[in-house]
Each structure stands twice: as C-alpha cells, then as structure tokens.
C-alpha atoms as a PDB file:
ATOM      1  CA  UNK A   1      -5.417  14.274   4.063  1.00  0.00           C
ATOM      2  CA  UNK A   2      -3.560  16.789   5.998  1.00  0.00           C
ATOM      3  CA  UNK A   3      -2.014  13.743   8.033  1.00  0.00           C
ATOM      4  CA  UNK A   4       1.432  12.089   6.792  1.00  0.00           C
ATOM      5  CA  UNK A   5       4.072  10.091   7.320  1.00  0.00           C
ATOM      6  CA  UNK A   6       7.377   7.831   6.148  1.00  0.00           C
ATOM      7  CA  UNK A   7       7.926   4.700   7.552  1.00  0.00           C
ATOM      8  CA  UNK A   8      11.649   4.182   6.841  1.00  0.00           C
ATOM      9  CA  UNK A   9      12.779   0.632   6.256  1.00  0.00           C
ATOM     10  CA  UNK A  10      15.318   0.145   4.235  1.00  0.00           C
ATOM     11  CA  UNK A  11      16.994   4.078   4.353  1.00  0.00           C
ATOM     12  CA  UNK A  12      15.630   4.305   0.420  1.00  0.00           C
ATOM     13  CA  UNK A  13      13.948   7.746   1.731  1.00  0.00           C
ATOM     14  CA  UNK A  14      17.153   9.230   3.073  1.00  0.00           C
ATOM     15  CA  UNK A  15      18.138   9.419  -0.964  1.00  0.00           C
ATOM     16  CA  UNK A  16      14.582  11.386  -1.704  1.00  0.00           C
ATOM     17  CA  UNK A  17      13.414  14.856  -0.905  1.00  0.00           C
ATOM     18  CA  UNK A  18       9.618  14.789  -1.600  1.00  0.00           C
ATOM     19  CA  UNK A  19       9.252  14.720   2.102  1.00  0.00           C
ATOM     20  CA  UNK A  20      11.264  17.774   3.052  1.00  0.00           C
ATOM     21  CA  UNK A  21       9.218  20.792   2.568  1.00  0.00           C
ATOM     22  CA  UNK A  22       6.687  19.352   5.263  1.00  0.00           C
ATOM     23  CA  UNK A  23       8.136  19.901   8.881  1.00  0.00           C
ATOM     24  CA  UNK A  24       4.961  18.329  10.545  1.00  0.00           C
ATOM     25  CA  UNK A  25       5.315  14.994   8.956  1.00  0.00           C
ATOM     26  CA  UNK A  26       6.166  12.167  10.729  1.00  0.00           C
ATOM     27  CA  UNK A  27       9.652  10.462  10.099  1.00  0.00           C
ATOM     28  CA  UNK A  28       9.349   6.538  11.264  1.00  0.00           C
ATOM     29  CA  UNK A  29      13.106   5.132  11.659  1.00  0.00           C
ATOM     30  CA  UNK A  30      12.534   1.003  11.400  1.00  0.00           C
ATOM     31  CA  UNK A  31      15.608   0.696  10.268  1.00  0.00           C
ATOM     32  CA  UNK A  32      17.427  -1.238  12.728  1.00  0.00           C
ATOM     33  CA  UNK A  33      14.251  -4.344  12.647  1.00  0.00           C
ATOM     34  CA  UNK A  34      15.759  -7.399  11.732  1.00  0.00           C
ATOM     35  CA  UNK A  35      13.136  -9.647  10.402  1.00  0.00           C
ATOM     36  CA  UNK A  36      10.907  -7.506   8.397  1.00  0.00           C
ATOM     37  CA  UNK A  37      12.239  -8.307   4.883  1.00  0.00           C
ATOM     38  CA  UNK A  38       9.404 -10.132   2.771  1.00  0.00           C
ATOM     39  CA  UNK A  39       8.448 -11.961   6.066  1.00  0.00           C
ATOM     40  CA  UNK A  40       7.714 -10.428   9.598  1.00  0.00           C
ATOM     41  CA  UNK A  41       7.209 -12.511  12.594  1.00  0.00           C
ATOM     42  CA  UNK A  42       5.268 -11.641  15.833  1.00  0.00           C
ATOM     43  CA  UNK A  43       8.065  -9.822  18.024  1.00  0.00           C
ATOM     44  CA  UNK A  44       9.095  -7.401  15.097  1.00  0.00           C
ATOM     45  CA  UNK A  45       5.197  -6.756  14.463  1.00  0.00           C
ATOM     46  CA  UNK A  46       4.769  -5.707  17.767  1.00  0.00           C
ATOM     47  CA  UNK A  47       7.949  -3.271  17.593  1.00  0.00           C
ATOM     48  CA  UNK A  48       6.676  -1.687  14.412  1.00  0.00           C
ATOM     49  CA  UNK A  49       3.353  -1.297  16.118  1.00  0.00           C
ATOM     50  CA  UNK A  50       5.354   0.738  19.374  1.00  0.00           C
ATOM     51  CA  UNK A  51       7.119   3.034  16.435  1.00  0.00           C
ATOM     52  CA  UNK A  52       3.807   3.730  14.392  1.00  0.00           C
ATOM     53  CA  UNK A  53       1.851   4.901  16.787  1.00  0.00           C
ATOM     54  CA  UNK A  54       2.100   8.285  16.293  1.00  0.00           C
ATOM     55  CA  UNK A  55       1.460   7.751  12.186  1.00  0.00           C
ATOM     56  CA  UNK A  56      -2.533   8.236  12.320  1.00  0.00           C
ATOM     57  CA  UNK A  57      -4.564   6.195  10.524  1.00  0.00           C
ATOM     58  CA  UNK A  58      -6.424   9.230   8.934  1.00  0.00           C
ATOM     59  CA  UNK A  59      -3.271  10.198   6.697  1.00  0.00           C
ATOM     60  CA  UNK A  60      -1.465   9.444   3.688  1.00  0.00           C
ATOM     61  CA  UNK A  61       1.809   7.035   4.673  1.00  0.00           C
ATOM     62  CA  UNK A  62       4.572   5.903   2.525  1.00  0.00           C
ATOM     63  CA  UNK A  63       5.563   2.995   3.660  1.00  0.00           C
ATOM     64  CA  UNK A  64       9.279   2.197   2.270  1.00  0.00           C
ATOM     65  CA  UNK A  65       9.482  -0.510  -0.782  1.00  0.00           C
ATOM     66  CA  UNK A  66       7.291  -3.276  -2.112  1.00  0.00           C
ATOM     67  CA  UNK A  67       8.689  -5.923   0.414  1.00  0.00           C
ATOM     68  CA  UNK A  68       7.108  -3.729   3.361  1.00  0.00           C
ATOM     69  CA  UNK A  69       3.534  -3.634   1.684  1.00  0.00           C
ATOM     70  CA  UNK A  70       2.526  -5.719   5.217  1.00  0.00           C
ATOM     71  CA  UNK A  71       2.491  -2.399   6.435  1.00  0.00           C
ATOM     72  CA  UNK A  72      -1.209  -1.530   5.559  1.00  0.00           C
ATOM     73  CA  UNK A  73      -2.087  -4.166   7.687  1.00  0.00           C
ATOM     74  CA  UNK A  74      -1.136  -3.053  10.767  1.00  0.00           C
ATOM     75  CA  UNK A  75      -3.559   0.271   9.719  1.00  0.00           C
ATOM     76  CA  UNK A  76      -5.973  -1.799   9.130  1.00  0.00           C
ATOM     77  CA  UNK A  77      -6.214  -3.101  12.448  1.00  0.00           C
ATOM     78  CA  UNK A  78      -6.981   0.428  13.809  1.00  0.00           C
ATOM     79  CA  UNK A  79     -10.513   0.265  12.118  1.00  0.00           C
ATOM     80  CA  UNK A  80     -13.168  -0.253  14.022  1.00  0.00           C
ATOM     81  CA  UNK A  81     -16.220   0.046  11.833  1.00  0.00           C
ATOM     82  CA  UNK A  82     -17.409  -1.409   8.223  1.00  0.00           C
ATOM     83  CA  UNK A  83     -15.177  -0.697   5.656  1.00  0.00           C
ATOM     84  CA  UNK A  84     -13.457  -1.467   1.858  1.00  0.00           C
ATOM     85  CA  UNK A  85     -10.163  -1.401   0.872  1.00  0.00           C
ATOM     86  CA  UNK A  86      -9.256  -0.089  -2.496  1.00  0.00           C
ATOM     87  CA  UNK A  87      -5.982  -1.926  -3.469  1.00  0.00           C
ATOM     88  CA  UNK A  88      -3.963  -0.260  -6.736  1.00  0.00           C
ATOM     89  CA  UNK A  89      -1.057  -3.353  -7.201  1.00  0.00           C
ATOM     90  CA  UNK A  90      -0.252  -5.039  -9.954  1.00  0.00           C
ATOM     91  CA  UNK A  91      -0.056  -8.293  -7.799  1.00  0.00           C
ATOM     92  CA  UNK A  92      -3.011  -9.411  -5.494  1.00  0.00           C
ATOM     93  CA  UNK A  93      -1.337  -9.810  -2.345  1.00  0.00           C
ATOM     94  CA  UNK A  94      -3.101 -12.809  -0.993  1.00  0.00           C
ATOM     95  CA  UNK A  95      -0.841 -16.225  -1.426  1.00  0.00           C
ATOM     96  CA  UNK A  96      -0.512 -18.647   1.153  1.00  0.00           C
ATOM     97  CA  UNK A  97       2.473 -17.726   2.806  1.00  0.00           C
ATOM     98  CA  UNK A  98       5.559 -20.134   2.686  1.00  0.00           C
ATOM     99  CA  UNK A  99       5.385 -19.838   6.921  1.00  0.00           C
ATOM    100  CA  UNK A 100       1.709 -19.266   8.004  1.00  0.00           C
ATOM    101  CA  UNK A 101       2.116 -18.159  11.794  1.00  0.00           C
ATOM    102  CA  UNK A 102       3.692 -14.851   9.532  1.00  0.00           C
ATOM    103  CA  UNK A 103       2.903 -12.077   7.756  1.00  0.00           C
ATOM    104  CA  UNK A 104       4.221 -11.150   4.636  1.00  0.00           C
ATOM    105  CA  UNK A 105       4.295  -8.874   1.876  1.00  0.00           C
ATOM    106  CA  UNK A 106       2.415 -11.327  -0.757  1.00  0.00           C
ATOM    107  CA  UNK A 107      -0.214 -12.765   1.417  1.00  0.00           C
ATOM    108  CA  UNK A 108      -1.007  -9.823   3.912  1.00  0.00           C
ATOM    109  CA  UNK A 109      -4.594  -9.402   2.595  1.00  0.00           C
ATOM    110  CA  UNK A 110      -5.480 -13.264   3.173  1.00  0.00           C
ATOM    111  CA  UNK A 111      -4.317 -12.226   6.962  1.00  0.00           C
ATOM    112  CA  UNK A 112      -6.585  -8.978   6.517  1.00  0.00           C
ATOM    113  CA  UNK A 113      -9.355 -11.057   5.524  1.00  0.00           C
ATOM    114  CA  UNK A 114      -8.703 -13.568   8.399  1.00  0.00           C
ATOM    115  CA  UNK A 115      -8.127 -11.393  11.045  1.00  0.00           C
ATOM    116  CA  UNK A 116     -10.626  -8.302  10.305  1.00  0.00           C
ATOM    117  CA  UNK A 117     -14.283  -8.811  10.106  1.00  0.00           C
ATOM    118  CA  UNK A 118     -14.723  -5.131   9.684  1.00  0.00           C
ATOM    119  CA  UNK A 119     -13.174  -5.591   6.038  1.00  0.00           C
ATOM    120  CA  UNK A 120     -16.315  -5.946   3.759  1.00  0.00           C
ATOM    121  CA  UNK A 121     -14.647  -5.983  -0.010  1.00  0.00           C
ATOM    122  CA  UNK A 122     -11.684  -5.703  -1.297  1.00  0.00           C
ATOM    123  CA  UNK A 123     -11.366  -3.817  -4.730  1.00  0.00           C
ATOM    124  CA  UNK A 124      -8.260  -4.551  -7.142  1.00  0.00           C
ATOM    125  CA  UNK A 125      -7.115  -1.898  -9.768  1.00  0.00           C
ATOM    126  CA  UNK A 126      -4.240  -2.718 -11.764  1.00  0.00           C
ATOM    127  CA  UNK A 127      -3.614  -6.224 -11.348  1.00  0.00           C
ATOM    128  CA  UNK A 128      -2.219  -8.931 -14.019  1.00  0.00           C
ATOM    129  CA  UNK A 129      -4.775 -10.835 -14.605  1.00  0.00           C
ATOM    130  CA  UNK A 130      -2.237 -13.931 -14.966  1.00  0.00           C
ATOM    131  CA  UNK A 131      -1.936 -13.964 -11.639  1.00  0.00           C
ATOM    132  CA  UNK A 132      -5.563 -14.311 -10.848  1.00  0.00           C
ATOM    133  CA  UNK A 133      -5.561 -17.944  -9.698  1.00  0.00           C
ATOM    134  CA  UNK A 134      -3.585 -16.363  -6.388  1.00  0.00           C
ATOM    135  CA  UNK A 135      -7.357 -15.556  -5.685  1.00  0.00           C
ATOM    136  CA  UNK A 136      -8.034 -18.907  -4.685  1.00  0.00           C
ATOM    137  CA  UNK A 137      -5.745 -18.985  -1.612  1.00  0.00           C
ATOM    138  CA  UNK A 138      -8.764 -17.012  -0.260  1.00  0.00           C
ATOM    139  CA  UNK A 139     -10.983 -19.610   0.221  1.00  0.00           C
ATOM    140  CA  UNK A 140     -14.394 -18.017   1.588  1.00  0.00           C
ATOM    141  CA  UNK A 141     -13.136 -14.925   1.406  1.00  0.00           C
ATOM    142  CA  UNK A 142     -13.232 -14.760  -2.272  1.00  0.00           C
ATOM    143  CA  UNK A 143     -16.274 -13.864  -2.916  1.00  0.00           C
ATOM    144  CA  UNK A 144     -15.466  -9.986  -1.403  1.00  0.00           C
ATOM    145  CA  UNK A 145     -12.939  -9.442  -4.109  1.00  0.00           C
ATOM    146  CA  UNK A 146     -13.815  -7.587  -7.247  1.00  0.00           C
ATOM    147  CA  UNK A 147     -11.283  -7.086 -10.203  1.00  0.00           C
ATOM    148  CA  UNK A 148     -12.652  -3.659 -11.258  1.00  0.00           C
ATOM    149  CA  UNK A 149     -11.218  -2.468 -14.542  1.00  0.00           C
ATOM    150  CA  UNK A 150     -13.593   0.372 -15.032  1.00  0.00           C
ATOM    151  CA  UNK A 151     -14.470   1.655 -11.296  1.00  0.00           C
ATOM    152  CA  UNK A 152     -17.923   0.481 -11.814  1.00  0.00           C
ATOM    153  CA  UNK A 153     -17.825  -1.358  -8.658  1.00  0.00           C
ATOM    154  CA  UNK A 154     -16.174   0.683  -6.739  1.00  0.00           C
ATOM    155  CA  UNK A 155     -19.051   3.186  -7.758  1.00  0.00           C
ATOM    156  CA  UNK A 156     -21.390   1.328  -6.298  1.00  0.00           C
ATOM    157  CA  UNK A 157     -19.434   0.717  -2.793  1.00  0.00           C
ATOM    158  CA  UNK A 158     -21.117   3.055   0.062  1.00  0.00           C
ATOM    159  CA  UNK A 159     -18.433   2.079   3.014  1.00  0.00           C
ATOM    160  CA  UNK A 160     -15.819   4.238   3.892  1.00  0.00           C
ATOM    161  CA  UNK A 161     -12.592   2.940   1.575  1.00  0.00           C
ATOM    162  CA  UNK A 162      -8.983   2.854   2.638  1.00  0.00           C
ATOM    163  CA  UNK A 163      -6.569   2.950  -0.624  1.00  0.00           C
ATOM    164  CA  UNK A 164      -3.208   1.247  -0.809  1.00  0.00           C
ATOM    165  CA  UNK A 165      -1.046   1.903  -3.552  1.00  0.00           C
ATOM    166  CA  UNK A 166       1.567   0.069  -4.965  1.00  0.00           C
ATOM    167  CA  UNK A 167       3.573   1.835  -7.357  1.00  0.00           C
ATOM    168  CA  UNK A 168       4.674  -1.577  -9.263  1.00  0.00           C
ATOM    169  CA  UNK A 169       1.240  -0.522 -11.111  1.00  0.00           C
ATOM    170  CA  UNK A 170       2.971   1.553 -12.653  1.00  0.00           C
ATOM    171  CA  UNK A 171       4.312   1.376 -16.098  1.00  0.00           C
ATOM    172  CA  UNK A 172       9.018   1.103 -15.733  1.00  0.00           C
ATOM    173  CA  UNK A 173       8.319   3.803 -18.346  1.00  0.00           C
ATOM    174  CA  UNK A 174       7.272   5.799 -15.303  1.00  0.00           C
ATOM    175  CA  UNK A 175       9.498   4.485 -12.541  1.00  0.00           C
ATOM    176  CA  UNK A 176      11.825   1.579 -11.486  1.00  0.00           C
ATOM    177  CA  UNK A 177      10.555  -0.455  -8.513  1.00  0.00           C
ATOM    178  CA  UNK A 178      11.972  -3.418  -6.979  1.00  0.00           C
ATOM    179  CA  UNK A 179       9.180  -5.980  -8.251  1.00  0.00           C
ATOM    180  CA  UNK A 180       7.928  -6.662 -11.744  1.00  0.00           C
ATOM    181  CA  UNK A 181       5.474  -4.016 -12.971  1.00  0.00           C
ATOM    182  CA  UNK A 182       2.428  -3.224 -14.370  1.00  0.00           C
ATOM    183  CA  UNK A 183       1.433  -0.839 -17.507  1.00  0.00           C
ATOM    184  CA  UNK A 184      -0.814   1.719 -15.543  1.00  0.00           C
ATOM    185  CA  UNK A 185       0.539   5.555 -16.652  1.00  0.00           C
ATOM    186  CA  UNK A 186       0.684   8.176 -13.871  1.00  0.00           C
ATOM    187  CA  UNK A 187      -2.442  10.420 -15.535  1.00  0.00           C
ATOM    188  CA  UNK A 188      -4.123   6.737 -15.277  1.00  0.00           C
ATOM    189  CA  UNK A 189      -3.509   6.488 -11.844  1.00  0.00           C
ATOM    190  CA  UNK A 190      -4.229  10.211 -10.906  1.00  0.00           C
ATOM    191  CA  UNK A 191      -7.843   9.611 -12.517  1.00  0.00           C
ATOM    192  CA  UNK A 192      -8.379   6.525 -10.535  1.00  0.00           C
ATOM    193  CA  UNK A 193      -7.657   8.732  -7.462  1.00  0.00           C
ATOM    194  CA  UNK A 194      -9.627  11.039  -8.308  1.00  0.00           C
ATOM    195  CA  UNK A 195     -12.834   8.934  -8.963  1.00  0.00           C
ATOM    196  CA  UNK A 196     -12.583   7.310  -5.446  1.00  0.00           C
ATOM    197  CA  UNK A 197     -11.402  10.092  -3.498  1.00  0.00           C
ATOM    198  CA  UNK A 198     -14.439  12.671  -4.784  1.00  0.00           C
ATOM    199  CA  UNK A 199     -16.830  10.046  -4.583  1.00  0.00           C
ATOM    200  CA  UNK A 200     -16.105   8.172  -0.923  1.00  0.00           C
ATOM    201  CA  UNK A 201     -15.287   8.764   2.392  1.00  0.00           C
ATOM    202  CA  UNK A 202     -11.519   7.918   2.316  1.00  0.00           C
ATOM    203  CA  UNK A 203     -10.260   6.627   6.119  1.00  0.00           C
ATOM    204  CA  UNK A 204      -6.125   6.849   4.866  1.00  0.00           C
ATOM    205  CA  UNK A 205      -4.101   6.046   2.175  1.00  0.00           C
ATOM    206  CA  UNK A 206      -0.873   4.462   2.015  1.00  0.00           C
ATOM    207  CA  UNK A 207       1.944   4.455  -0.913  1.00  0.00           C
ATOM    208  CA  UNK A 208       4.668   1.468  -1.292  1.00  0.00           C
ATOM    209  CA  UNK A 209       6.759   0.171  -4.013  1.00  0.00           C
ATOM    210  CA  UNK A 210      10.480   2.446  -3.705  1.00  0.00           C
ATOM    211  CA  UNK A 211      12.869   0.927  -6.040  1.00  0.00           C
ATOM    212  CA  UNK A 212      16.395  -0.752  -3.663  1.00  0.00           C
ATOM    213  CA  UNK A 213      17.950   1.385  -1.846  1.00  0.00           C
ATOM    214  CA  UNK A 214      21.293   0.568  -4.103  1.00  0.00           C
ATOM    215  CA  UNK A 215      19.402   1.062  -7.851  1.00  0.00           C
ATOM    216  CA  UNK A 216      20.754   3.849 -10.402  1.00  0.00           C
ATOM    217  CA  UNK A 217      20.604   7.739  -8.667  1.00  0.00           C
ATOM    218  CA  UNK A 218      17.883   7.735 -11.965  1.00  0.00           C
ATOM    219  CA  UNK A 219      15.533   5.265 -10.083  1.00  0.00           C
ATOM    220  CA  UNK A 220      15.359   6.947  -6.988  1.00  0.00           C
ATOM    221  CA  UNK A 221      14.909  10.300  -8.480  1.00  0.00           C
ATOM    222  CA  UNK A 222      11.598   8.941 -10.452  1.00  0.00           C
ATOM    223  CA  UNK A 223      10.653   8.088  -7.384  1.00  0.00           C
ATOM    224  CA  UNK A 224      10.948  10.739  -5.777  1.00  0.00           C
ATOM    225  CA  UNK A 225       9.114  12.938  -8.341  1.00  0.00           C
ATOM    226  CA  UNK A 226       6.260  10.525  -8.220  1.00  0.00           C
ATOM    227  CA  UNK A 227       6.005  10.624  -4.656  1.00  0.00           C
ATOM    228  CA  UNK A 228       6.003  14.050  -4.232  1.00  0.00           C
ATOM    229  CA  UNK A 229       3.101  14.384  -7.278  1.00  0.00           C
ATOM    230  CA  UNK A 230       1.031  11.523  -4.813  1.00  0.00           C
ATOM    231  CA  UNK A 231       1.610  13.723  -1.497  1.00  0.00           C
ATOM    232  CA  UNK A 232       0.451  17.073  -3.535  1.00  0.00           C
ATOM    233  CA  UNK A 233      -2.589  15.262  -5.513  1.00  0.00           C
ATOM    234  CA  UNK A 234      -3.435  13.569  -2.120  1.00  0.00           C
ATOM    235  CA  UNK A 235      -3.346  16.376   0.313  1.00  0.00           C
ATOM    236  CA  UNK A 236      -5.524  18.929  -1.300  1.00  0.00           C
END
C-alpha cells in the first residue's frame, strides 16, 4: 500500500507527526465543512467528494476521528466489482439513523448495504457483542454479516476485501479515543492484519478513531505512535 493519505477534519492531525516523514502523501484540509459532525447531509458529501479525489482508493487513509467513520463510504463507492469489507470496530456501524435522507457515522454501513450491490459480506472483528441487536436495523441485509472471532470466515472469503479500522477496538490501555472502547491489544490487532492482508487481495484500507482534538497532549501522542506503527505495518 504505497498509496496514503489524511483526511483532516477536525485539525486533530496538525498535533501528530506520524505523517511527516512521507512527502508524497496526500494532506486533505476538510476543515472548514460545516455539517459533517456525526451527521453529513448531501451538499457537504458532495464537497468532500471534490476534496478526495486525489486520495486513491488503492491506499491506506486516515480519516480524522470516530465521528468521520462515514468516510469509508464514500471509498466504497469507487468499487466497481464484487467485493467484502473487513470492518475492525468495536461498534457495528449500522443503526437506523435519527434523519434517514443522511449519512452518519453509526449507520454508514446500512447506507453501504443499500446503496452498493457490489458489497457481498461484511466481516466484523472486534465488536461488543451487547450491541449485536444493532444488526437488525439491516433488515435483508443481515444475512451478509458475519461476527468472526477467530478469522475462520474471513478465511474462507475469496473477494477482494477492503479493511476499515476503528481504533475504539482498541483496549484505553493502548490509546484514548473519543468513543467507548473495546479490549483488542495492538499485537492483537497487528495479527488480525496480518492474516487478511497475506491471505487476500486487499483494494485499501482506511484508519479512524483520533481521540478530540482538545484531549490530554498524552492522548494524542498514543495516537500518534499507533498511527505511525499502522502506516509502517501497512505499507510494507
């Protein structure tokens, strides 16, 4: 993945350095969008789109905090052939959102599912189980979802994958984000990584889940180290 880039929303990068070192990646400025917290309606998708376009889908992308996870949608869109999604997230990302004509950080994979008939499964690694019942909201798309604990079904998966990454997997023991979090340790995720990415055709890969822009100088250092351990692990 020799590919990368930052899509800045919320200036939460401008504290970190992991991106430095690589003059060829590309630095997206979305900072001035209004709209885009949470919730994004149709005129600010369309700007994001215009700003993007030069972050190729074949890439690793790190795409600002938790709130922005929406994101990975509008990469999705670019495929145009049979494919899975790998999503590493301790929450499932497919409620009902509160206004349906948007899209939104907690329901952007019921959209995916909606608007994409190129998106054959969707695998979940990660996730709190409590919050299975969100599953429903997918109606017939349901049945395309697998909870894999043990990568046995993503074993099994021959389409190419795209991975998106929330770092709210991740144990607070390893980092602060700005959502609740998950219990996943770093060397877990790293072998996770490993198992898809030597064993599939990966189309991109995408990273959220930056702790607020106004957390401890501690937070965003974590961070930062874990981001730059992603970019190296990723881009070999």
């Amino acid at each position: 993945m020799k590919n990368c880039s930052v899509i800045s929303m919320s200036k939460v990068y401008e504290s970190e350095d992991f991106y430095r070192p690589f003059l060829n990646m590309n630095y997206v400025d979305c900072t001035d969008i209004t709209g885009v917290n949470c919730y994004v309606d149709a005129d600010a998708v369309g700007v994001l789109r215009e700003r993007m376009v030069n972050a190729h889908l074949e890439g690793v992308h790190f795409i600002d905090s938790g709130n922005f996870h929406y994101l990975t949608y509008l990469f999705l869109e670019r495929i145009e052939y049979d494919f899975a999604l790998v999503l590493i997230d301790k929450h499932p990302d497919c409620k009902t959102p509160m206004f349906e004509e948007m899209l939104s950080c907690g329901g952007w994979i019921r959209n995916a599912f909606m608007s994409f008939t190129h998106l054959k499964h969707v695998y979940m690694i990660g996730m709190d189980e409590s919050l299975l019942e969100e599953l429903d909201d997918l109606g017939q798309y349901k049945n395309k979802v697998f909870v894999d604990k043990d990568m046995s079904a993503i074993d099994k998966e021959s389409l190419p994958i795209y991975i998106s990454i929330d770092k709210d997997a991740l144990s607070s023991l390893v980092l602060t984000t700005n959502w609740d979090q998950g219990v996943m340790t770093l060397e877990e995720l790293d072998e996770c990584l490993d198992v898809i990415v030597s064993g599939h055709e990966i189309i991109g890969i995408d990273i959220c889940g930056e702790p607020d822009i106004f957390d401890a100088p501690s937070a965003l250092s974590k961070s930062d180290s874990v981001n730059s351990h992603l970019l190296s692990f990723l881009s070999e």
